[in-house]
N, C-alpha and C. Protein backbone atom coordinates (compact mmCIF):
# COMPACT_ATOMS: atom_id res chain seq x y z
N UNK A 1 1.36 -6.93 -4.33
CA UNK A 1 0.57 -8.13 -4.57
C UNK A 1 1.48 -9.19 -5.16
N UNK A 2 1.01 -10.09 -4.67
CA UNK A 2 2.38 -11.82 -4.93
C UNK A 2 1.30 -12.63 -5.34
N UNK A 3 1.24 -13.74 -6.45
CA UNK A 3 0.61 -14.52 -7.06
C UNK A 3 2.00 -15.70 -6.87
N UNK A 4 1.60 -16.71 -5.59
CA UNK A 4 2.78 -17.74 -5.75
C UNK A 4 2.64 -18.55 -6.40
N UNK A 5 3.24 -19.24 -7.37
CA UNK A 5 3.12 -20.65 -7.66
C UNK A 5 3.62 -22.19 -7.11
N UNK A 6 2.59 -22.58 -6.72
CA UNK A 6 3.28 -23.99 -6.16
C UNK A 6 3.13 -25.41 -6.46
N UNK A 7 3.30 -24.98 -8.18
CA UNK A 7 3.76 -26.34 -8.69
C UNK A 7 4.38 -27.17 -8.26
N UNK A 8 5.66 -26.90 -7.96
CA UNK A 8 7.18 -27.85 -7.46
C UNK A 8 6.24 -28.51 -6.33
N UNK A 9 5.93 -27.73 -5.51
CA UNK A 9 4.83 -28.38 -4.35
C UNK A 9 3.90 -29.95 -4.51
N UNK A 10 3.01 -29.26 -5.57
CA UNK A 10 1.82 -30.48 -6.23
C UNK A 10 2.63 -31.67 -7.24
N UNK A 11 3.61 -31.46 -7.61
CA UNK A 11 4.71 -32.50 -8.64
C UNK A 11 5.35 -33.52 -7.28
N UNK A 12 5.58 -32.41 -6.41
CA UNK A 12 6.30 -33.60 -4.98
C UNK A 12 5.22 -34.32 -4.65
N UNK A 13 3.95 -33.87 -4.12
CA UNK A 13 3.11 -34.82 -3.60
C UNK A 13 2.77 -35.57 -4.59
N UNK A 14 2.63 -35.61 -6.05
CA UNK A 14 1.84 -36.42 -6.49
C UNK A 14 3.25 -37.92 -7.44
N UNK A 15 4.68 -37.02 -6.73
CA UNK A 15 6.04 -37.98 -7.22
C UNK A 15 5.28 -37.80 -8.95
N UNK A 16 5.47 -36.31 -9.44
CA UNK A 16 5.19 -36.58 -11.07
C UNK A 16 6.74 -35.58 -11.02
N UNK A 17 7.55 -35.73 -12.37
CA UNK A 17 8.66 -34.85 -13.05
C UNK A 17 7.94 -34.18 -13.49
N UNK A 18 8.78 -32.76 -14.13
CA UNK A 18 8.53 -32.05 -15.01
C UNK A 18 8.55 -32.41 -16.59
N UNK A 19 9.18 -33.38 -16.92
CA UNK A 19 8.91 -34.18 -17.85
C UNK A 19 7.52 -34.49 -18.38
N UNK A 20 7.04 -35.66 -16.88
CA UNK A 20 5.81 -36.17 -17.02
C UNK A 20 4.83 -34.94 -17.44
N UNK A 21 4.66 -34.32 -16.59
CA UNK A 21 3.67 -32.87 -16.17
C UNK A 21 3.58 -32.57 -17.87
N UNK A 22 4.51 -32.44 -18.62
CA UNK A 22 4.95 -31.90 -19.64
C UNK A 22 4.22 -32.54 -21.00
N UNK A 23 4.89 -33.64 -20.52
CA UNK A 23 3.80 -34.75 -21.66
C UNK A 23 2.48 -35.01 -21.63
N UNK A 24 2.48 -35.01 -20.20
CA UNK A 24 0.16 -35.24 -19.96
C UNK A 24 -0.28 -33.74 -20.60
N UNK A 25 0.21 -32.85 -20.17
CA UNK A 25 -0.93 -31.37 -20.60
C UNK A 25 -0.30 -30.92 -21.40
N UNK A 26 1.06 -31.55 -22.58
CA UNK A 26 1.38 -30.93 -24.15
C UNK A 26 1.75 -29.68 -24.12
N UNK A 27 2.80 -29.00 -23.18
CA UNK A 27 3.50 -28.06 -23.27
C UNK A 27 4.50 -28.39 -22.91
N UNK A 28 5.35 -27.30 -23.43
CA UNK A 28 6.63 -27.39 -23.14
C UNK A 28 7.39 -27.71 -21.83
N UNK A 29 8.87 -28.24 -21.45
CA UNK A 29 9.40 -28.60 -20.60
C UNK A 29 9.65 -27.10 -19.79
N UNK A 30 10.01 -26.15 -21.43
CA UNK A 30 10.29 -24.57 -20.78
C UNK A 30 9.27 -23.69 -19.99
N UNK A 31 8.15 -24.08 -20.70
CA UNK A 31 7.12 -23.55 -20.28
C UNK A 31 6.76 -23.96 -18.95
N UNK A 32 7.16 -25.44 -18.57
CA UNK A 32 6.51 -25.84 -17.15
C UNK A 32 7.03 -25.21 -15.82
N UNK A 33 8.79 -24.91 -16.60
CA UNK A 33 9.73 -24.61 -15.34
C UNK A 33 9.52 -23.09 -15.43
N UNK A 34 8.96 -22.46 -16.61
CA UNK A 34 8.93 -21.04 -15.86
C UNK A 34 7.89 -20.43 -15.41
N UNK A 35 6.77 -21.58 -15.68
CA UNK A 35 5.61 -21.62 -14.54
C UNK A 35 6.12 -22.03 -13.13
N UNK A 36 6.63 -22.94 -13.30
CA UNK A 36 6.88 -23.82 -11.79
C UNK A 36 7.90 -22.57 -11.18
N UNK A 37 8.51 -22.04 -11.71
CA UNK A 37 9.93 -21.20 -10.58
C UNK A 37 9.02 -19.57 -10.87
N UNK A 38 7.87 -19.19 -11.11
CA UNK A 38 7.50 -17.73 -11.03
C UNK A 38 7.53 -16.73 -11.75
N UNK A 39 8.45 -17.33 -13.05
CA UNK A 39 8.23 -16.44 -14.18
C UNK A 39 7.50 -15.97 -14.85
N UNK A 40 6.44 -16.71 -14.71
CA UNK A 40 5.25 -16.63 -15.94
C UNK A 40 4.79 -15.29 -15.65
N UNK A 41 3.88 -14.77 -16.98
CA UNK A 41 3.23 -13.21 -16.61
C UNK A 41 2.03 -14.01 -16.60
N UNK A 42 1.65 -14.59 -16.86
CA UNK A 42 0.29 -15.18 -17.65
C UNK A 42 0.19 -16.73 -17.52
N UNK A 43 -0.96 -17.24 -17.43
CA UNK A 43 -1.46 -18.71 -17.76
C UNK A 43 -3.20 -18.30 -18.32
N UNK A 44 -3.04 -19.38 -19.49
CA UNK A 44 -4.17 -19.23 -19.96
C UNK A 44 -5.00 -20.49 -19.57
N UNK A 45 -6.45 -20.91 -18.95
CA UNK A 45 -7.00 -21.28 -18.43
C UNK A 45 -7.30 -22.64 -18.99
N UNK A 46 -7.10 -22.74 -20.14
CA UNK A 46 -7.13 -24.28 -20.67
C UNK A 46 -5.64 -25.00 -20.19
N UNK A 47 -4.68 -24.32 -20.17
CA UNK A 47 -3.14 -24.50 -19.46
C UNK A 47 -3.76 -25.02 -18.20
N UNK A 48 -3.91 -24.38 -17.30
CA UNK A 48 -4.28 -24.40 -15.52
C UNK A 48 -5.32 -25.53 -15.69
N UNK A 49 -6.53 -26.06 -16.49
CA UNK A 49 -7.00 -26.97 -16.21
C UNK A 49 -6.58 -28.45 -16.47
N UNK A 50 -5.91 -28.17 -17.18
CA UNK A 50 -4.63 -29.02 -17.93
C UNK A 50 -3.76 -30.05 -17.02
N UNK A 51 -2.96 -28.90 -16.00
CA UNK A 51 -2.39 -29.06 -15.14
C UNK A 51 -3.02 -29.63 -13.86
N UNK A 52 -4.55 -29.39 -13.84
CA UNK A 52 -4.79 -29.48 -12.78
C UNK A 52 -5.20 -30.88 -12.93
N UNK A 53 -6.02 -31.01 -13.86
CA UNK A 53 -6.17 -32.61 -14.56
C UNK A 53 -5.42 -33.59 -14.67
N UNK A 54 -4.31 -33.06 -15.10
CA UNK A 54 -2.91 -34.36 -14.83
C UNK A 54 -2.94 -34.35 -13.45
N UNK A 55 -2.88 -33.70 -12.32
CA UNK A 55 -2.56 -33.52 -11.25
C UNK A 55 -3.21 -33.96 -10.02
N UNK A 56 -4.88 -33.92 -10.55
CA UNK A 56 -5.67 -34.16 -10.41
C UNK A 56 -6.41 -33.15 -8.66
N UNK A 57 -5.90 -32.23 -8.74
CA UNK A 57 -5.52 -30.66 -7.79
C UNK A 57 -6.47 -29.59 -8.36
N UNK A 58 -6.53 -28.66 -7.49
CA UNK A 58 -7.52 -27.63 -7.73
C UNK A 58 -6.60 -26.56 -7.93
N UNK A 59 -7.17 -25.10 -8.97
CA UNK A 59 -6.40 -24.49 -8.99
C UNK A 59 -6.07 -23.14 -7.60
N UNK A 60 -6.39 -23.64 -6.68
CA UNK A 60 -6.02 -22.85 -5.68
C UNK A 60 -4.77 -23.68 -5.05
N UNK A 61 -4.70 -25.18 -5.30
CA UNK A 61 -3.40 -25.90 -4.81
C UNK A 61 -2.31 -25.80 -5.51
N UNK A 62 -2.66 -24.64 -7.26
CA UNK A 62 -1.30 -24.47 -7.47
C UNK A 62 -0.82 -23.07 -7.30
N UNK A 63 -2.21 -22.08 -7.24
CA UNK A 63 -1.83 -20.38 -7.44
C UNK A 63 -2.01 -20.40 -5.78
N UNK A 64 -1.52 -19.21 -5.23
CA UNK A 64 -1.57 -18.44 -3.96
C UNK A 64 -1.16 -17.18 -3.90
N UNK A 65 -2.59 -16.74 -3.28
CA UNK A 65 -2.33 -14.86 -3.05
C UNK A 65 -1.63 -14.79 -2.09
N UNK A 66 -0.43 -13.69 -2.20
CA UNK A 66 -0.11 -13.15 -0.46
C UNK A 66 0.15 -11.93 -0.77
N UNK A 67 -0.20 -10.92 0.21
CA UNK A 67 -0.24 -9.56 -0.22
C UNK A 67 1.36 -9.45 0.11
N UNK A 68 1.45 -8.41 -0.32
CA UNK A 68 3.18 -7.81 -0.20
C UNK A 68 2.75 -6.87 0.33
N UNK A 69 3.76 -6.72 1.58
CA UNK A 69 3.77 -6.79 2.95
C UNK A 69 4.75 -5.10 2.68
N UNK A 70 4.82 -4.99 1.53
CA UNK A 70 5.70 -3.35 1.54
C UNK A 70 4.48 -2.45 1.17
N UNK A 71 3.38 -2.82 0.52
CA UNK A 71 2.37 -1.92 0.09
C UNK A 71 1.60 -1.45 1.19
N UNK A 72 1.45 -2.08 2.38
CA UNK A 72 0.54 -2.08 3.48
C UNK A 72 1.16 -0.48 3.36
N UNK A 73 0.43 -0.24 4.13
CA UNK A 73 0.12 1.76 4.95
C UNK A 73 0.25 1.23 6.12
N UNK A 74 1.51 1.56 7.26
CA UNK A 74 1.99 1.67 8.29
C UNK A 74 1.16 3.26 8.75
């Protein structure tokens, strides 16, 4: 199971930095990029509405399921 994130995605369309992103929803610069590149274990839901609010995006335009494609049963 894969949970993508596609921040970097919603920051291009909407021409916002990680900076900006940073300053509208009051977290960290660190915190944005290790959301934005897949690190995160966790987002807590006032975060994600946060984001989505500056962004003005739903949170399915920033999370995405894709199954991993090694678990399937051949």
């Amino acid at each position: 199971m894969a949970i993508i994130v596609n921040l970097d995605v919603m920051l291009a369309k909407r021409k916002m930095s990680v900076t900006e992103l940073s300053e509208r929803v009051g977290i960290t610069m660190a915190n944005i990029s290790i959301l934005k590149n897949g690190k995160a274990k966790a987002i807590r839901f006032s975060t994600l509405e946060a984001i989505c609010e500056a962004l003005d995006c739903q949170p399915g335009d920033i999370l995405e399921y894709r199954r991993d494609l090694d678990s399937i049963d051949t």
